[in-house]
C-alpha atoms as a PDB file:
ATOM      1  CA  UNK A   1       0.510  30.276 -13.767  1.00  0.00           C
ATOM      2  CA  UNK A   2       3.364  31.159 -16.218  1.00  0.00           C
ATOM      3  CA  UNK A   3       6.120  28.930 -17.585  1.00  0.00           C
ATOM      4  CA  UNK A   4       9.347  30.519 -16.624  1.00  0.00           C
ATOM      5  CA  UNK A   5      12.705  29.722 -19.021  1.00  0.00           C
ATOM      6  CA  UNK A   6      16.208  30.529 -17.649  1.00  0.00           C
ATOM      7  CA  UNK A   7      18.908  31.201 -20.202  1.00  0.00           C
ATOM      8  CA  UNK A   8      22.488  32.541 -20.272  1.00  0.00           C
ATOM      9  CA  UNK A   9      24.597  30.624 -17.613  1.00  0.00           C
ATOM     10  CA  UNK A  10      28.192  29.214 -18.579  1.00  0.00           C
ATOM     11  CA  UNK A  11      31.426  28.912 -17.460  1.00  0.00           C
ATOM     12  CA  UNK A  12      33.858  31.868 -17.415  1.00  0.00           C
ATOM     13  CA  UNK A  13      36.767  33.159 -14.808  1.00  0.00           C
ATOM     14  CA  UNK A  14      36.369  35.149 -12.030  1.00  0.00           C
ATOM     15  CA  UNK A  15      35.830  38.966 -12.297  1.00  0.00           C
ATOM     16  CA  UNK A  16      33.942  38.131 -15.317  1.00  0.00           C
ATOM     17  CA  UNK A  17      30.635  38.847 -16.425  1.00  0.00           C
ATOM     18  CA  UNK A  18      27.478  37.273 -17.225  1.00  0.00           C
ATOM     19  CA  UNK A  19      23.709  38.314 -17.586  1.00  0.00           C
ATOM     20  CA  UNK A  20      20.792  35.648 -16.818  1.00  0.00           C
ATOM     21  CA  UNK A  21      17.601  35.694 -18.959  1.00  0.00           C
ATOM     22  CA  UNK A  22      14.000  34.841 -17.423  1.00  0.00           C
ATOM     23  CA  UNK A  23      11.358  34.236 -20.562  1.00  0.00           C
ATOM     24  CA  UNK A  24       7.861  33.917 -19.038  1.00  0.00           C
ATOM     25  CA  UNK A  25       5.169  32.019 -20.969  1.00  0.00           C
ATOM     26  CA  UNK A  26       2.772  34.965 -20.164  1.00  0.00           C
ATOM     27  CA  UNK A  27       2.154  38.273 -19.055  1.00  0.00           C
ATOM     28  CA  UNK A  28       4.807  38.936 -16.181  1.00  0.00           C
ATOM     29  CA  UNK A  29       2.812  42.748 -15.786  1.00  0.00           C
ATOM     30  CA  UNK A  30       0.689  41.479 -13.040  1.00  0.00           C
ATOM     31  CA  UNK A  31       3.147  39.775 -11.344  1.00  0.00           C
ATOM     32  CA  UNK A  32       3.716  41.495  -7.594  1.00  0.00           C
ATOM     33  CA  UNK A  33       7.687  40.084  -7.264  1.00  0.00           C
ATOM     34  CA  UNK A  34       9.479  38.040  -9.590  1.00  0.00           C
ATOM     35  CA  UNK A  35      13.250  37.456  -8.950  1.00  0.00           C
ATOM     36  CA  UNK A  36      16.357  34.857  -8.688  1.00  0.00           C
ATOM     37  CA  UNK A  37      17.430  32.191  -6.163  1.00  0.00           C
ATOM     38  CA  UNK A  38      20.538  30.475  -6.477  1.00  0.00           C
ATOM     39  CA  UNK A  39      21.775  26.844  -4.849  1.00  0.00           C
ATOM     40  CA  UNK A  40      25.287  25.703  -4.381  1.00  0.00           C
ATOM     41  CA  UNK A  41      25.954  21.877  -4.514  1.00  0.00           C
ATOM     42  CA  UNK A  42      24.892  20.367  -0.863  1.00  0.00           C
ATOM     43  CA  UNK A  43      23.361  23.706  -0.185  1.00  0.00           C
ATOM     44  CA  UNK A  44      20.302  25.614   0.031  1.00  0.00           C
ATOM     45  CA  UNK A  45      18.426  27.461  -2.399  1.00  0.00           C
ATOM     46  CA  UNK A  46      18.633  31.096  -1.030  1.00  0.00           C
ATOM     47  CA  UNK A  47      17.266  34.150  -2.036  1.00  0.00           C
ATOM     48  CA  UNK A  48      19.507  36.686  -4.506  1.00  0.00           C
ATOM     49  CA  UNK A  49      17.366  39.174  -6.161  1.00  0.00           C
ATOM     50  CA  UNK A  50      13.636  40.321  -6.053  1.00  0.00           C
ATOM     51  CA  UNK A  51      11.738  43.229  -8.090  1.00  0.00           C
ATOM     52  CA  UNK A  52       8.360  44.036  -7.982  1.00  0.00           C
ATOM     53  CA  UNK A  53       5.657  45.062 -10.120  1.00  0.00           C
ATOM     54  CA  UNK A  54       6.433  49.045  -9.507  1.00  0.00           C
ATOM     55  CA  UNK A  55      10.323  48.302  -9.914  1.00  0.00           C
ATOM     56  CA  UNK A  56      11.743  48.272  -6.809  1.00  0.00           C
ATOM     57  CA  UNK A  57      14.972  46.165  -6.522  1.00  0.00           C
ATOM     58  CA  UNK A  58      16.078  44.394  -3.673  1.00  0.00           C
ATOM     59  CA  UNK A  59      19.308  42.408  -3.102  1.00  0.00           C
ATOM     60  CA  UNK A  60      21.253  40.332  -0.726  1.00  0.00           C
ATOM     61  CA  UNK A  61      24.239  41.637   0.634  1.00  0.00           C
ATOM     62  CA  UNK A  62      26.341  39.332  -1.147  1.00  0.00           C
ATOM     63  CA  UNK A  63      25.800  40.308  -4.457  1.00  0.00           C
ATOM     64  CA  UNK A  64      25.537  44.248  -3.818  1.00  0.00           C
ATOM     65  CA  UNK A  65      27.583  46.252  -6.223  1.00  0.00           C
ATOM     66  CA  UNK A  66      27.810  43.402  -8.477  1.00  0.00           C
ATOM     67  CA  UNK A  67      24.232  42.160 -10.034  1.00  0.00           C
ATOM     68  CA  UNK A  68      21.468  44.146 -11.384  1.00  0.00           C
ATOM     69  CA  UNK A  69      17.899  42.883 -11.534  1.00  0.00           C
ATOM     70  CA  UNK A  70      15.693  44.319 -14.223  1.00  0.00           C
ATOM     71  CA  UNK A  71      12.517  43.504 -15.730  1.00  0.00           C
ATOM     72  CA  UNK A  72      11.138  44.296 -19.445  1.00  0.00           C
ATOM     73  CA  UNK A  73       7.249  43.678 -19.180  1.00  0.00           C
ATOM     74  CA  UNK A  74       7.028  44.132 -23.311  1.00  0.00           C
ATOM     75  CA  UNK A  75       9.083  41.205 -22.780  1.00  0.00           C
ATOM     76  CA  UNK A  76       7.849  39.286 -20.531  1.00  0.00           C
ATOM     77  CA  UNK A  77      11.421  38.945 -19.188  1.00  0.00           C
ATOM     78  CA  UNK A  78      13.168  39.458 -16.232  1.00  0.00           C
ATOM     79  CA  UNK A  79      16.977  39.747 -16.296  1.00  0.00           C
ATOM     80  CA  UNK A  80      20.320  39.494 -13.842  1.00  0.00           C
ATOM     81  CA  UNK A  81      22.773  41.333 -14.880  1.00  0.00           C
ATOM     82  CA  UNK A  82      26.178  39.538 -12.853  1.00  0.00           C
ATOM     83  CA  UNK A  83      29.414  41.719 -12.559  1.00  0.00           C
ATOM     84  CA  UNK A  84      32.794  41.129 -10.734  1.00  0.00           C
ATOM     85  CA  UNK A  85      31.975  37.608 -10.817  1.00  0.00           C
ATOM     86  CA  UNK A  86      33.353  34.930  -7.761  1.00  0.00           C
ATOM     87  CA  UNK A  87      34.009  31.529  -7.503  1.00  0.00           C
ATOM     88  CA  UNK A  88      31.402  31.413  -4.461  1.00  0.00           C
ATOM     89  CA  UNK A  89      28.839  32.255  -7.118  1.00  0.00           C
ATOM     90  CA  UNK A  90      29.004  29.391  -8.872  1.00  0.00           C
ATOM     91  CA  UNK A  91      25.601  27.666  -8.460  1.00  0.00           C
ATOM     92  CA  UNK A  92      22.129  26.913 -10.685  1.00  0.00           C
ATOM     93  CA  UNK A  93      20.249  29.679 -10.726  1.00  0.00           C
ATOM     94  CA  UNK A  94      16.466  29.903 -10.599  1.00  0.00           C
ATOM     95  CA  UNK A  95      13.996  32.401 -11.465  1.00  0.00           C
ATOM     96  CA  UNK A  96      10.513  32.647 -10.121  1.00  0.00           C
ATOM     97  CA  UNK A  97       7.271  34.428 -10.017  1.00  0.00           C
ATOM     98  CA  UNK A  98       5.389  35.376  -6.734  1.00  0.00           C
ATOM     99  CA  UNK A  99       1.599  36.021  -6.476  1.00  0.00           C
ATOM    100  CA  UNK A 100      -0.210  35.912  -3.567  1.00  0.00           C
ATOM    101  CA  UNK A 101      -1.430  31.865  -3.075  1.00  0.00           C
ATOM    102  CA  UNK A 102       1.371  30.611  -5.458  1.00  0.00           C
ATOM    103  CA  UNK A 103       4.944  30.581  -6.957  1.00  0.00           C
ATOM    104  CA  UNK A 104       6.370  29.362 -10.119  1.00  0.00           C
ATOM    105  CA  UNK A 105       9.879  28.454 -10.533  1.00  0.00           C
ATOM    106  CA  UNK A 106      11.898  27.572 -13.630  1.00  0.00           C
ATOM    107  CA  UNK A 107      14.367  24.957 -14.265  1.00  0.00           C
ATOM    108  CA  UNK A 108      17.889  26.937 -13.446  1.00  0.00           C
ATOM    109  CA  UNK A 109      20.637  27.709 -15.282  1.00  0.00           C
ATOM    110  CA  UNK A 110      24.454  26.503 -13.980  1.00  0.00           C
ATOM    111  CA  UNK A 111      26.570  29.501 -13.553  1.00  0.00           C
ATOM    112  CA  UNK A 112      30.272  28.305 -12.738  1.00  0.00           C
ATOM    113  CA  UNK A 113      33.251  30.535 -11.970  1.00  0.00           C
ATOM    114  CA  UNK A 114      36.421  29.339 -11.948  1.00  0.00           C
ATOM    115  CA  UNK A 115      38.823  30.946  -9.998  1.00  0.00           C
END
């Protein structure tokens, strides 16, 4: 189990930008998928971007074009890089860490857009 720490969210216009910090606690190396989830008020949380342990990327269609997942294992940090920002992205944003039997989640970060 790793403590997960979002950073970076704010406020800013749209088409702005903004990139989201993950800090694990421990080792994120091992980790098979680690990614971001984002819920809007009165919403669910739904999925936004995944990479795995080899560095393959996967995002929703929503966001393709405009965010950029990356992880930095020296780190132990995994990052979302937002672009071309909306006001339909405005939401707290979660990161996590997927292993086989469990998942960790950290406390979110409110990214607002104001349009």
């Amino acid at each position: 189990q790793v403590q997960l720490v979002e950073s970076g969210g704010g406020l800013l216009q749209a088409g702005g930008s903004l990139r989201l910090s993950c800090a694990a606690s421990g080792s994120i190396f091992s980790i098979p998928a680690m990614g971001w989830y984002r819920q809007a008020p009165g919403k669910q949380r739904d999925l936004v971007a995944t990479i795995t342990r080899g560095g393959s990327t996967n995002d929703v269609d929503s966001v393709k074009g405009r965010f950029t997942i990356s992880r930095n294992n020296a780190k132990n940090t995994v990052y979302l890089q937002m672009g071309s920002l909306k006001p339909e992205d405005t939401a707290v944003y979660y990161c996590y860490a997927r292993r086989l039997r469990s998942t960790d989640w950290g406390q979110g970060t409110q990214v607002t857009v104001s349009s």
